[in-house]
PDB file of N, CA and C in Angstrom:
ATOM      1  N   UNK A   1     116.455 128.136 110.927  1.00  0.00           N
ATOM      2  CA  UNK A   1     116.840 129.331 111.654  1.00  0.00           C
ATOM      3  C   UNK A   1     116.528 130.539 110.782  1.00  0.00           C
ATOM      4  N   UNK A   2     115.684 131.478 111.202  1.00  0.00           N
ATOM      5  CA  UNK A   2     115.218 132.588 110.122  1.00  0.00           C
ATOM      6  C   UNK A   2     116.928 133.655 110.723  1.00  0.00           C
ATOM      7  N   UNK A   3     116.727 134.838 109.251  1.00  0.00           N
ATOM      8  CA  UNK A   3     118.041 135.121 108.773  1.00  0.00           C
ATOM      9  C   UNK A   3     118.330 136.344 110.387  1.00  0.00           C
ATOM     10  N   UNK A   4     117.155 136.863 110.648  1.00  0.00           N
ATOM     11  CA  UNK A   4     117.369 137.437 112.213  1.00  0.00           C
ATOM     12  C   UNK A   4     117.613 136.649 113.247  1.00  0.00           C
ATOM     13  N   UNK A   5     117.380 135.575 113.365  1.00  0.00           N
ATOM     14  CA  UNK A   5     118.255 134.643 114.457  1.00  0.00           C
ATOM     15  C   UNK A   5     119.837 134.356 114.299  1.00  0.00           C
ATOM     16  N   UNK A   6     119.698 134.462 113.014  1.00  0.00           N
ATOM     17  CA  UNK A   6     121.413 134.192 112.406  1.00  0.00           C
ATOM     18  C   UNK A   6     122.238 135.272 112.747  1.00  0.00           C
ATOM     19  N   UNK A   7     121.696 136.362 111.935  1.00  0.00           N
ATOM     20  CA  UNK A   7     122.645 137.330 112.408  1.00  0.00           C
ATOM     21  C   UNK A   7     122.813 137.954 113.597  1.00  0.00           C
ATOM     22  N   UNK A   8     121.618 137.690 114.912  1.00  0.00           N
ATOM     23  CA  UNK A   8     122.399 137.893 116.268  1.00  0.00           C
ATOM     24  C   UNK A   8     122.670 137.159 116.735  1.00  0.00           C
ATOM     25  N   UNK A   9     122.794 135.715 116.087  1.00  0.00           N
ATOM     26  CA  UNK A   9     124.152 134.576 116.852  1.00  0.00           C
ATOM     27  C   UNK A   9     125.418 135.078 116.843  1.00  0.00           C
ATOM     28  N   UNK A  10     125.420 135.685 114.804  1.00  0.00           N
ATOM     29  CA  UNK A  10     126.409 136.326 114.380  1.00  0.00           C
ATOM     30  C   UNK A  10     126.885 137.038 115.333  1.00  0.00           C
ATOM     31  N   UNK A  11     126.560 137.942 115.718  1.00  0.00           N
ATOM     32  CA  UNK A  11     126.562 139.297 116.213  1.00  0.00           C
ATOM     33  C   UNK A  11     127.308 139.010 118.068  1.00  0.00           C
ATOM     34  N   UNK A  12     126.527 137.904 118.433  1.00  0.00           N
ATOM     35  CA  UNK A  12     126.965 137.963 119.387  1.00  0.00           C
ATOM     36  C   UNK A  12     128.089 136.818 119.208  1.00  0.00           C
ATOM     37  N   UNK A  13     128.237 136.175 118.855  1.00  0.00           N
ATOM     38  CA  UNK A  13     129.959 135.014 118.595  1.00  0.00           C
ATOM     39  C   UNK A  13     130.936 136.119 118.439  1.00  0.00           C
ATOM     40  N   UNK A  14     130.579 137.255 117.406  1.00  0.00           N
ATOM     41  CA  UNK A  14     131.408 138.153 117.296  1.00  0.00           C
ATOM     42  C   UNK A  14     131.986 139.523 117.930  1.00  0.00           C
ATOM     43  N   UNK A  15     131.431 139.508 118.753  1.00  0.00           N
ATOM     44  CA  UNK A  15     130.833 140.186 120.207  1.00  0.00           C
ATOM     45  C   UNK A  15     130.903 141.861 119.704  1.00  0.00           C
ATOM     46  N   UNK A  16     129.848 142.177 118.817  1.00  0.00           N
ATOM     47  CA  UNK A  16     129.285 142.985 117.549  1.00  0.00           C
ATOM     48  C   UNK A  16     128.035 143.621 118.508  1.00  0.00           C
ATOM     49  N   UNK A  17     128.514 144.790 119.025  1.00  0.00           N
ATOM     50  CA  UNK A  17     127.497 145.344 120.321  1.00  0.00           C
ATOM     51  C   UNK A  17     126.444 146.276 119.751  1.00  0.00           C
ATOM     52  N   UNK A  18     126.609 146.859 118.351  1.00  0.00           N
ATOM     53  CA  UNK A  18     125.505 147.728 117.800  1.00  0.00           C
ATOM     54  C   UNK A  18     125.505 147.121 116.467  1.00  0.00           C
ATOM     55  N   UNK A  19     124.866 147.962 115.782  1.00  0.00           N
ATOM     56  CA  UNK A  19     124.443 147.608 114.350  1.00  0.00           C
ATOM     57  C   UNK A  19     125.478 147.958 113.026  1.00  0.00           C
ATOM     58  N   UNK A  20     126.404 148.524 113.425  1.00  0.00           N
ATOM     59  CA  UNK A  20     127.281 148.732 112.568  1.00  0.00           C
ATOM     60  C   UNK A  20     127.428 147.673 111.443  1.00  0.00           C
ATOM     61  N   UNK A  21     127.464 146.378 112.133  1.00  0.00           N
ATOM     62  CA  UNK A  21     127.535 145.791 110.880  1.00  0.00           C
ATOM     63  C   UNK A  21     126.291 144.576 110.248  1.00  0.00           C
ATOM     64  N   UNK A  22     125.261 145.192 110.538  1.00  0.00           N
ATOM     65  CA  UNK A  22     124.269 144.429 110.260  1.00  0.00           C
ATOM     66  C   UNK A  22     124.040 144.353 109.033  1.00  0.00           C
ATOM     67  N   UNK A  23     124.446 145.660 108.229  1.00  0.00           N
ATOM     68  CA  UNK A  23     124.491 145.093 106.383  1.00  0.00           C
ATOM     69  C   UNK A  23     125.643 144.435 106.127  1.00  0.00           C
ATOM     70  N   UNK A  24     126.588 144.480 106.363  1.00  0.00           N
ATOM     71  CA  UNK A  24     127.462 143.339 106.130  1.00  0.00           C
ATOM     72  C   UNK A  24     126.864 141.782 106.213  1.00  0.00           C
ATOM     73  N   UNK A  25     126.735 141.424 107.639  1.00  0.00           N
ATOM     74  CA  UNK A  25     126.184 140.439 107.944  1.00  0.00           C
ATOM     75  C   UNK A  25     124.588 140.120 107.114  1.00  0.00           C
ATOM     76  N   UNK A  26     124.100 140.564 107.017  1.00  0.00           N
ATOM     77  CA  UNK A  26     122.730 140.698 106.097  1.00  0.00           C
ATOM     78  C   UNK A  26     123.573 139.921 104.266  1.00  0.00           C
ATOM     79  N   UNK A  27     124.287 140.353 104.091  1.00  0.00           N
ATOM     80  CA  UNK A  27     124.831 140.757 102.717  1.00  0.00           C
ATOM     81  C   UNK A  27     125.323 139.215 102.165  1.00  0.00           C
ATOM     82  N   UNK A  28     126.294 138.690 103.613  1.00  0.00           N
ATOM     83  CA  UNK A  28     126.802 137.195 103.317  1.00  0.00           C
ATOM     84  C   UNK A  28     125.550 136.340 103.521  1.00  0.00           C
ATOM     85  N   UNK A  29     124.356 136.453 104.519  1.00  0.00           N
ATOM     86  CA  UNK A  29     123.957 136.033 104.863  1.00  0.00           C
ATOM     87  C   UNK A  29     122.994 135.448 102.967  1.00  0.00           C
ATOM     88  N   UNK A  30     122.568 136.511 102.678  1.00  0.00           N
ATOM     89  CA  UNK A  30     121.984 136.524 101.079  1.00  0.00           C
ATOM     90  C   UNK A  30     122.822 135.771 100.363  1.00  0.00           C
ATOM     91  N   UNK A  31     123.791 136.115 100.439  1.00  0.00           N
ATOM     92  CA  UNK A  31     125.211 135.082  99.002  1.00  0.00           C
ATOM     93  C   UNK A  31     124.796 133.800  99.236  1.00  0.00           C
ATOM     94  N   UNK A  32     124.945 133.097 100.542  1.00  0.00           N
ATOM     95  CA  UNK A  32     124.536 132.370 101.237  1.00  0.00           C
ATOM     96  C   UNK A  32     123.671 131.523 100.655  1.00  0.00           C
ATOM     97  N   UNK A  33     122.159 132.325 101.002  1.00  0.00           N
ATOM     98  CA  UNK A  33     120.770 131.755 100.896  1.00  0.00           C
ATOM     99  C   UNK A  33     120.986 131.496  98.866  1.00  0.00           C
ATOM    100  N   UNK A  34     121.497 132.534  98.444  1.00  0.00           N
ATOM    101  CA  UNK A  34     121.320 132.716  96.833  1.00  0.00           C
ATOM    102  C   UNK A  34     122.154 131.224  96.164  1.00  0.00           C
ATOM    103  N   UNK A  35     123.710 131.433  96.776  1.00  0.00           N
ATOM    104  CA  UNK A  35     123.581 129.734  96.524  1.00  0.00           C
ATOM    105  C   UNK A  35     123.274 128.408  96.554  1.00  0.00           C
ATOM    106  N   UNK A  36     122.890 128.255  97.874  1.00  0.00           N
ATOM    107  CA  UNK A  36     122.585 127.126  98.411  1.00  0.00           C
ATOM    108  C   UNK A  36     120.725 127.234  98.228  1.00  0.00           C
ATOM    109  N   UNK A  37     120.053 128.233  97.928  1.00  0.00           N
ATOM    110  CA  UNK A  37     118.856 128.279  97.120  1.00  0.00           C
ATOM    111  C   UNK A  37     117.764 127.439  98.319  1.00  0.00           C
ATOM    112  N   UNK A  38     118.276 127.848  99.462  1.00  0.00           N
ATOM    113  CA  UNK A  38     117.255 127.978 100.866  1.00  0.00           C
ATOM    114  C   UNK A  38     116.738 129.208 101.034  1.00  0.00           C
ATOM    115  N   UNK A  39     115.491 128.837 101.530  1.00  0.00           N
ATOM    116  CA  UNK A  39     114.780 129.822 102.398  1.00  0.00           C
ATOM    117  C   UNK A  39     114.794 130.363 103.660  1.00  0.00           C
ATOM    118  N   UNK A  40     115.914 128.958 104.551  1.00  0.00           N
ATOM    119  CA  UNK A  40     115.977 129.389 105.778  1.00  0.00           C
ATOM    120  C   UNK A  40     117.215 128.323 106.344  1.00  0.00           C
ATOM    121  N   UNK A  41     118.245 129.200 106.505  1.00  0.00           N
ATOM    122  CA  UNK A  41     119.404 128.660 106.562  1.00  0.00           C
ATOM    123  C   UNK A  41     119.516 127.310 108.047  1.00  0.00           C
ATOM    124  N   UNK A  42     120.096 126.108 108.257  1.00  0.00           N
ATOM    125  CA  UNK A  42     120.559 125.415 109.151  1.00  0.00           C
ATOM    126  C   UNK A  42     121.123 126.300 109.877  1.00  0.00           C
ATOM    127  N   UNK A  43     120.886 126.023 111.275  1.00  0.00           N
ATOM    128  CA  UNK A  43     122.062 126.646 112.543  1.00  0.00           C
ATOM    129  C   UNK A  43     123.651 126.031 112.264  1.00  0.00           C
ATOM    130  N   UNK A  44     124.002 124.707 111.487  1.00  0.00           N
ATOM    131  CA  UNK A  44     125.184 124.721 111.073  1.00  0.00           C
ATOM    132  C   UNK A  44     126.101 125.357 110.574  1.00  0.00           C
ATOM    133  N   UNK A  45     125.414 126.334 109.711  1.00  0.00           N
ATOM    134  CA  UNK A  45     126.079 127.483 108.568  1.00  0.00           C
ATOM    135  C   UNK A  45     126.292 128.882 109.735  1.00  0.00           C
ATOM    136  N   UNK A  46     126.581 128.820 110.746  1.00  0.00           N
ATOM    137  CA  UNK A  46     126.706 130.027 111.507  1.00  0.00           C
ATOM    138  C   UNK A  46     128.145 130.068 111.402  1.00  0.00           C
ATOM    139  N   UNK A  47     129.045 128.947 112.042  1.00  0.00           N
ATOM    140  CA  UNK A  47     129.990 129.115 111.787  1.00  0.00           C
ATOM    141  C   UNK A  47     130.767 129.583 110.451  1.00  0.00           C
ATOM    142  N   UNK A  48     130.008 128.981 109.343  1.00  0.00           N
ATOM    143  CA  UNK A  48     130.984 129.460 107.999  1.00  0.00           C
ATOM    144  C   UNK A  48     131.050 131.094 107.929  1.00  0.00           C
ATOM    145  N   UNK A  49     129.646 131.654 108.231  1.00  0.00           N
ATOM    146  CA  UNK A  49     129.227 132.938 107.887  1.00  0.00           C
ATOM    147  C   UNK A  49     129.539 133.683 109.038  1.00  0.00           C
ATOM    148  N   UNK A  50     129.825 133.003 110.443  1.00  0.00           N
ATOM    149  CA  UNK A  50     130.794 134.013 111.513  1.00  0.00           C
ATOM    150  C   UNK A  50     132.068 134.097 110.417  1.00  0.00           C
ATOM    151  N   UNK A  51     132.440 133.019 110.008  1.00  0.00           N
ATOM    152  CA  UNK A  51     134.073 133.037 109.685  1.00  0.00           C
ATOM    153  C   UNK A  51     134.490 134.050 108.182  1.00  0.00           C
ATOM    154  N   UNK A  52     133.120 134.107 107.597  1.00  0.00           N
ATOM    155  CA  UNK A  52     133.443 134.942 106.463  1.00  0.00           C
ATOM    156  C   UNK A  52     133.232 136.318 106.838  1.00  0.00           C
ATOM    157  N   UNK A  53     132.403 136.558 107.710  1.00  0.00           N
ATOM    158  CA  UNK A  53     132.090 137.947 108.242  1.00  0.00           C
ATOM    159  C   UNK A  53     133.434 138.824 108.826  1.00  0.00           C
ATOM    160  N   UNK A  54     134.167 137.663 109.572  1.00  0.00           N
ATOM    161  CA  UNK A  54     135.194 137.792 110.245  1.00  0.00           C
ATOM    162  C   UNK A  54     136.305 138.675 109.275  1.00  0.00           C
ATOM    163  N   UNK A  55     136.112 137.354 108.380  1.00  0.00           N
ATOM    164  CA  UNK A  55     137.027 137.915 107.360  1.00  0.00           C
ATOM    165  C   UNK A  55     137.151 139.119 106.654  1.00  0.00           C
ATOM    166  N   UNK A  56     136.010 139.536 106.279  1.00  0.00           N
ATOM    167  CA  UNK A  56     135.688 141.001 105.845  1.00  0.00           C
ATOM    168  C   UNK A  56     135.926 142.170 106.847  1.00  0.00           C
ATOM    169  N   UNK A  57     135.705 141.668 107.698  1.00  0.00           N
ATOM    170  CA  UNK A  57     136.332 142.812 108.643  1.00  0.00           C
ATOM    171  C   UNK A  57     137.519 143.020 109.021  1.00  0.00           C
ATOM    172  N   UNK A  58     138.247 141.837 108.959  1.00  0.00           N
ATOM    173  CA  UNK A  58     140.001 141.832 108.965  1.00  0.00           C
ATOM    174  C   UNK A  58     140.579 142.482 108.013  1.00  0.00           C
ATOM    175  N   UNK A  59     139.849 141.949 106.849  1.00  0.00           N
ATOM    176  CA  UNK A  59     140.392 143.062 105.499  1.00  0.00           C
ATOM    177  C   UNK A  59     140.211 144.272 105.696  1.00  0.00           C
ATOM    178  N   UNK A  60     139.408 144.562 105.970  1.00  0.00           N
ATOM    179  CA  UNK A  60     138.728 146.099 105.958  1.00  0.00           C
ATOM    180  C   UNK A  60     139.666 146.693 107.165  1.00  0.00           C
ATOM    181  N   UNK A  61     139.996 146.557 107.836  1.00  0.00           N
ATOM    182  CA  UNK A  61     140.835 147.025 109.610  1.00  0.00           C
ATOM    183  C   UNK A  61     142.210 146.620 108.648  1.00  0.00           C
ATOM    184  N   UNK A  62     142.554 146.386 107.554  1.00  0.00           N
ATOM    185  CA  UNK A  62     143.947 145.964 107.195  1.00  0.00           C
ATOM    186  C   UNK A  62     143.656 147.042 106.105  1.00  0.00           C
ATOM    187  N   UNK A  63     143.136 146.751 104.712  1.00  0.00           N
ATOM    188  CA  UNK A  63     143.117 147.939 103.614  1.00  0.00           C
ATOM    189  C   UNK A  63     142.117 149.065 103.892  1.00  0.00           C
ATOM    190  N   UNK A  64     140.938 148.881 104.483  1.00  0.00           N
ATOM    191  CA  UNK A  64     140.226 150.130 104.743  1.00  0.00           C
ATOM    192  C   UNK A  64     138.956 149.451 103.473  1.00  0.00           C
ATOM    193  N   UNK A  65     138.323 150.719 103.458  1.00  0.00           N
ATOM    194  CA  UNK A  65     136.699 150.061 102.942  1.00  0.00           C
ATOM    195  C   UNK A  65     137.261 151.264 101.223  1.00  0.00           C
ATOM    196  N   UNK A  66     137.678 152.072 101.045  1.00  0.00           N
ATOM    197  CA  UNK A  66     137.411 152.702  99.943  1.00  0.00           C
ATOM    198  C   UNK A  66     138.595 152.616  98.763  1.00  0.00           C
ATOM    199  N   UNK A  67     139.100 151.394  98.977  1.00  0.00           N
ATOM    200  CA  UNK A  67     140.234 151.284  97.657  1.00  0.00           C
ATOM    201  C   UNK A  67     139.193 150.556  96.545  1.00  0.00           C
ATOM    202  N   UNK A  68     139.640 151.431  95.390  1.00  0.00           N
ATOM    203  CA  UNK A  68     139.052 150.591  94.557  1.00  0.00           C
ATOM    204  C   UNK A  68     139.855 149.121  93.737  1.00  0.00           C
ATOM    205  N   UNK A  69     140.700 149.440  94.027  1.00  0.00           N
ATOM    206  CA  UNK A  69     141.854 147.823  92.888  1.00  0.00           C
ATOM    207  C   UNK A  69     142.709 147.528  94.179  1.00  0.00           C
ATOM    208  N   UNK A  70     142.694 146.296  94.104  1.00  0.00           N
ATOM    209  CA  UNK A  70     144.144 146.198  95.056  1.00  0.00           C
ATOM    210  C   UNK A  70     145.611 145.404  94.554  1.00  0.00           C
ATOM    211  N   UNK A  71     146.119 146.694  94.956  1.00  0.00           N
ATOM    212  CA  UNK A  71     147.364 147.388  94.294  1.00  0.00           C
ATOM    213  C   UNK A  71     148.470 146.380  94.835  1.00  0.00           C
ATOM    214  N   UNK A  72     149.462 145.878  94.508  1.00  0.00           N
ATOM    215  CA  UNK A  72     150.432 145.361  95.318  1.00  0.00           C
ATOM    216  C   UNK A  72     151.695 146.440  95.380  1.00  0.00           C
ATOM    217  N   UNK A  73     152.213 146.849  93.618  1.00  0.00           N
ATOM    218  CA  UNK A  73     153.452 147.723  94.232  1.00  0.00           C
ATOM    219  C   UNK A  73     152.692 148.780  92.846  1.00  0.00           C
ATOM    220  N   UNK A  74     153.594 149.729  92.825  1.00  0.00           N
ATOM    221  CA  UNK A  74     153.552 150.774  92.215  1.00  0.00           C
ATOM    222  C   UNK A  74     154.767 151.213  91.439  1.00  0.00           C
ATOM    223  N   UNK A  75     155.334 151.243  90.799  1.00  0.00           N
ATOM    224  CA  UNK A  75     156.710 151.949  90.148  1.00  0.00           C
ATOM    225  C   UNK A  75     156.472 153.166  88.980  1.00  0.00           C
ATOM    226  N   UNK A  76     156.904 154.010  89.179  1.00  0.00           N
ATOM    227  CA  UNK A  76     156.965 155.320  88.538  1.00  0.00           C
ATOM    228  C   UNK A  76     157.541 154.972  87.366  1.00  0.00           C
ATOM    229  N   UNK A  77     159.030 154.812  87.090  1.00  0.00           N
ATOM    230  CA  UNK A  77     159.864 154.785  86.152  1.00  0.00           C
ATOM    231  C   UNK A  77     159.236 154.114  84.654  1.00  0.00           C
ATOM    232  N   UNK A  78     158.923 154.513  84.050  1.00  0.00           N
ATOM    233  CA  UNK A  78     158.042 153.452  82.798  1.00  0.00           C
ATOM    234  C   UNK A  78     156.695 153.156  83.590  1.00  0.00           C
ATOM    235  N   UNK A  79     156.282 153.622  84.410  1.00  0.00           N
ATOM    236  CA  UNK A  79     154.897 153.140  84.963  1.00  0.00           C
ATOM    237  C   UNK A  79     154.361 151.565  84.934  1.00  0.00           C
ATOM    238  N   UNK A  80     154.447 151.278  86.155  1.00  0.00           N
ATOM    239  CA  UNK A  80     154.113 149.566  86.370  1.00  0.00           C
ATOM    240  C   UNK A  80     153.426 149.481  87.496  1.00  0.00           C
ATOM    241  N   UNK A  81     151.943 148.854  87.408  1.00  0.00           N
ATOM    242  CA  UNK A  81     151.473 148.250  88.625  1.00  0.00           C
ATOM    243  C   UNK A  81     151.099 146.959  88.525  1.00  0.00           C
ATOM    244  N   UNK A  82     151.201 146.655  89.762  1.00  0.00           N
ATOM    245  CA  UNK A  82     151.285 145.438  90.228  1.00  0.00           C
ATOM    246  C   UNK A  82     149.415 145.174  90.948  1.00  0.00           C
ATOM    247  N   UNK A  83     148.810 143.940  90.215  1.00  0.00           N
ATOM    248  CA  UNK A  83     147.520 144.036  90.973  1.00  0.00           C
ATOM    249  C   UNK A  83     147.554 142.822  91.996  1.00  0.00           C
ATOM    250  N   UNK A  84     146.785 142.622  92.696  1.00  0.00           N
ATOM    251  CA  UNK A  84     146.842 141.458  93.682  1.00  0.00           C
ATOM    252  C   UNK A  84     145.885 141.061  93.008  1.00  0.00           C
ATOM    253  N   UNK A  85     146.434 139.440  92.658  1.00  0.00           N
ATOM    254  CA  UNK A  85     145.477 138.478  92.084  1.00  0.00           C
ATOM    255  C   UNK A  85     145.566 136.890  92.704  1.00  0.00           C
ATOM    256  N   UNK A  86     145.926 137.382  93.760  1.00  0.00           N
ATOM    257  CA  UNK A  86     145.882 136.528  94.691  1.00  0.00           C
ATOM    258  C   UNK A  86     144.498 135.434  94.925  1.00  0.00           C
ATOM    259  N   UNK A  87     144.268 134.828  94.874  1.00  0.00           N
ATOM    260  CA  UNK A  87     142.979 133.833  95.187  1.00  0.00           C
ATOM    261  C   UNK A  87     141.989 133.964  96.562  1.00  0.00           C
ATOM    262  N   UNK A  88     143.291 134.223  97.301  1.00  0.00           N
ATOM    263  CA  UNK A  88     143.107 134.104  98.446  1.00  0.00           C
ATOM    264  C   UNK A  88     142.240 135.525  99.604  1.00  0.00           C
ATOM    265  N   UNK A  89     143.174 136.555  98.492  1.00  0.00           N
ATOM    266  CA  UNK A  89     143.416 137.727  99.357  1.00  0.00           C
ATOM    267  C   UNK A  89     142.474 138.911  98.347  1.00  0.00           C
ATOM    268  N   UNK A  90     142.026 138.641  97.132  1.00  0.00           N
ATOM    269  CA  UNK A  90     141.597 139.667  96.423  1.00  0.00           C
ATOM    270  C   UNK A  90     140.070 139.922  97.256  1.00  0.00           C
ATOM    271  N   UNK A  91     139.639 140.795  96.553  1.00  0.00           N
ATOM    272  CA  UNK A  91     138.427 141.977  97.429  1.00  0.00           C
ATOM    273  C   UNK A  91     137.402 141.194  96.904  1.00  0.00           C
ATOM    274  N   UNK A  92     137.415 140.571  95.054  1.00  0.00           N
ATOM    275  CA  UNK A  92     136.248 139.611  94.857  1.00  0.00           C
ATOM    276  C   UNK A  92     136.520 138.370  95.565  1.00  0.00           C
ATOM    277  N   UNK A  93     136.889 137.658  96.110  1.00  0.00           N
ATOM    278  CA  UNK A  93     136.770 136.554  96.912  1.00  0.00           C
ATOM    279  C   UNK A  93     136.688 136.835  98.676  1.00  0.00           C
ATOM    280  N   UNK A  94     137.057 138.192  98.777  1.00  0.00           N
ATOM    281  CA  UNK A  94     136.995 138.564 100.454  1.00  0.00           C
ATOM    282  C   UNK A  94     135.195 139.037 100.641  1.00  0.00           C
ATOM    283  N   UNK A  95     134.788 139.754  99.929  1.00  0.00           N
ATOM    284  CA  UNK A  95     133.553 140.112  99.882  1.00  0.00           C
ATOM    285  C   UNK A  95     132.418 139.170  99.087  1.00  0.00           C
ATOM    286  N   UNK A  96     132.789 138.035  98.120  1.00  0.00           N
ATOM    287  CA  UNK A  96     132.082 137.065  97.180  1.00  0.00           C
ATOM    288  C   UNK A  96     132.375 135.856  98.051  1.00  0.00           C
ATOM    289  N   UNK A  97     131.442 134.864  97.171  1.00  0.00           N
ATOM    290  CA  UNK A  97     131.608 133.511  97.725  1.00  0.00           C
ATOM    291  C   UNK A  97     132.775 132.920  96.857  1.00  0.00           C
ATOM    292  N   UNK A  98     133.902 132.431  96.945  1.00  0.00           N
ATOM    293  CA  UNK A  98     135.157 132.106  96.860  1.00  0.00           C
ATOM    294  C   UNK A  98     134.488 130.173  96.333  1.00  0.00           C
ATOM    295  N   UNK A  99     135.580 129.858  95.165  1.00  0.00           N
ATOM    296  CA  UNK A  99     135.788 128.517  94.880  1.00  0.00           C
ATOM    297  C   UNK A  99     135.046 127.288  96.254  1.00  0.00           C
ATOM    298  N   UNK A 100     136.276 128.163  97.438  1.00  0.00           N
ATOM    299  CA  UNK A 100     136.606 127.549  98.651  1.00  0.00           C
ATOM    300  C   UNK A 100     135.282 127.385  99.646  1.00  0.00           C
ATOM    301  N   UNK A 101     134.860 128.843  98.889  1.00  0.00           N
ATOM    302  CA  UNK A 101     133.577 129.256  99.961  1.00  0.00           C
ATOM    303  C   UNK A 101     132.495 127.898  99.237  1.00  0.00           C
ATOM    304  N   UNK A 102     132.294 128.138  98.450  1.00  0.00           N
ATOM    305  CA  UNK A 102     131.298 126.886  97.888  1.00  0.00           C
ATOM    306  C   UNK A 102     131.164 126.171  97.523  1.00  0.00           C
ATOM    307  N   UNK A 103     132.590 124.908  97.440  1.00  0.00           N
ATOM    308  CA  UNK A 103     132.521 123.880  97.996  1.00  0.00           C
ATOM    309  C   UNK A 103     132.207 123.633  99.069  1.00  0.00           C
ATOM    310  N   UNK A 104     132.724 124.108 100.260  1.00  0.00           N
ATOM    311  CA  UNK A 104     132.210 124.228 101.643  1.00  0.00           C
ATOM    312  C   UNK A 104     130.667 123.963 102.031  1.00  0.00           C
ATOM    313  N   UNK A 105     129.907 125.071 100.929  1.00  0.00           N
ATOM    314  CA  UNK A 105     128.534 125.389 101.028  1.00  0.00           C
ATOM    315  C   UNK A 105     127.936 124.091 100.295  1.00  0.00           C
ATOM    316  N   UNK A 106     128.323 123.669  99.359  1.00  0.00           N
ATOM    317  CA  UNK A 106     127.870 122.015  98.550  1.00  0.00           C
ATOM    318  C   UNK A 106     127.475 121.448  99.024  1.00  0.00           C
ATOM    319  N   UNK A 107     127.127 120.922 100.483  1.00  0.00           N
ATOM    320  CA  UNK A 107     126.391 120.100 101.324  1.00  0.00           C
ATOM    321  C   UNK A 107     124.851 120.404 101.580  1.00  0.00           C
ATOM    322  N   UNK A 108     125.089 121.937 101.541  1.00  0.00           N
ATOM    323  CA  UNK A 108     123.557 122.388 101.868  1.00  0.00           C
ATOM    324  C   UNK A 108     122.662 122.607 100.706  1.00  0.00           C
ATOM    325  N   UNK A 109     123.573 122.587  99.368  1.00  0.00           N
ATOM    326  CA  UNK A 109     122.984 123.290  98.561  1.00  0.00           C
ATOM    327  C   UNK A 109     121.749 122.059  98.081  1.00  0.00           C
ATOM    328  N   UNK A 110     120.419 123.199  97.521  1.00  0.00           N
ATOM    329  CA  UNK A 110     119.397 122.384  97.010  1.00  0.00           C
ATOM    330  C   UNK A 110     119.202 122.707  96.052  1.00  0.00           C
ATOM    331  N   UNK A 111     118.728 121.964  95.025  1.00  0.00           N
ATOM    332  CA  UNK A 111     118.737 122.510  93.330  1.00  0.00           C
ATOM    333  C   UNK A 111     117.303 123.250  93.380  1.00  0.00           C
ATOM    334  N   UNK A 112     117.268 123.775  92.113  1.00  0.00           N
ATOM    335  CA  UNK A 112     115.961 124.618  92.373  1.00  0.00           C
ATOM    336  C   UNK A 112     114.721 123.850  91.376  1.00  0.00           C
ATOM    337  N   UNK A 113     113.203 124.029  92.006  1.00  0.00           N
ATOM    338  CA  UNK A 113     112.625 123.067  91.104  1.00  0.00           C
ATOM    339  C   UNK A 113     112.060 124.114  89.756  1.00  0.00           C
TER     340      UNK A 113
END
């Protein structure tokens, strides 16, 4: 499946009516190809990369696109912050390929010659 067939499967599973997010989708689509070290992804991998796309956009409609750290609390008194280092929920694993993400991807992956 070349990476323009992918991303308007994408596009339409996600019912993604303009281009707004075609660098997004472009972006996982690369992490993607860069690990698993294909040239041209299986129609299987639509679902993972609807579901991570998904995800980035949930975050983003929840924190917004321009925080730079994510903050959990804040306290003035003696100054204390709190970072989210969550596994699950941080911005490098919402926007990166995650532990989770590539095991997942381990099936497809091909070594390089």
């Amino acid at each position: 499946m070349t990476i323009d067939d992918l991303k308007n499967k994408v596009k339409t599973n996600l019912e993604i009516e303009n281009d707004s997010k075609d660098l997004m989708i472009s972006d996982v689509i690369q992490d993607v190809i860069n690990y698993t070290n294909l040239t041209e992804l299986p129609e299987e991998l639509e679902p993972f990369i609807r579901k991570k796309v998904q995800s980035i956009i949930n975050y983003e409609l929840e924190n917004g696109t321009t925080s730079v750290f994510d903050v959990t609390s804040i306290k003035e008194g003696d100054t204390s912050i709190t970072y989210n280092v969550d596994d699950k929920t941080s911005k490098e694993t919402i926007y990166g390929l995650s532990d989770r993400d590539k095991k997942a991807l381990q099936q497809f992956r091909r070594t390089r010659k």
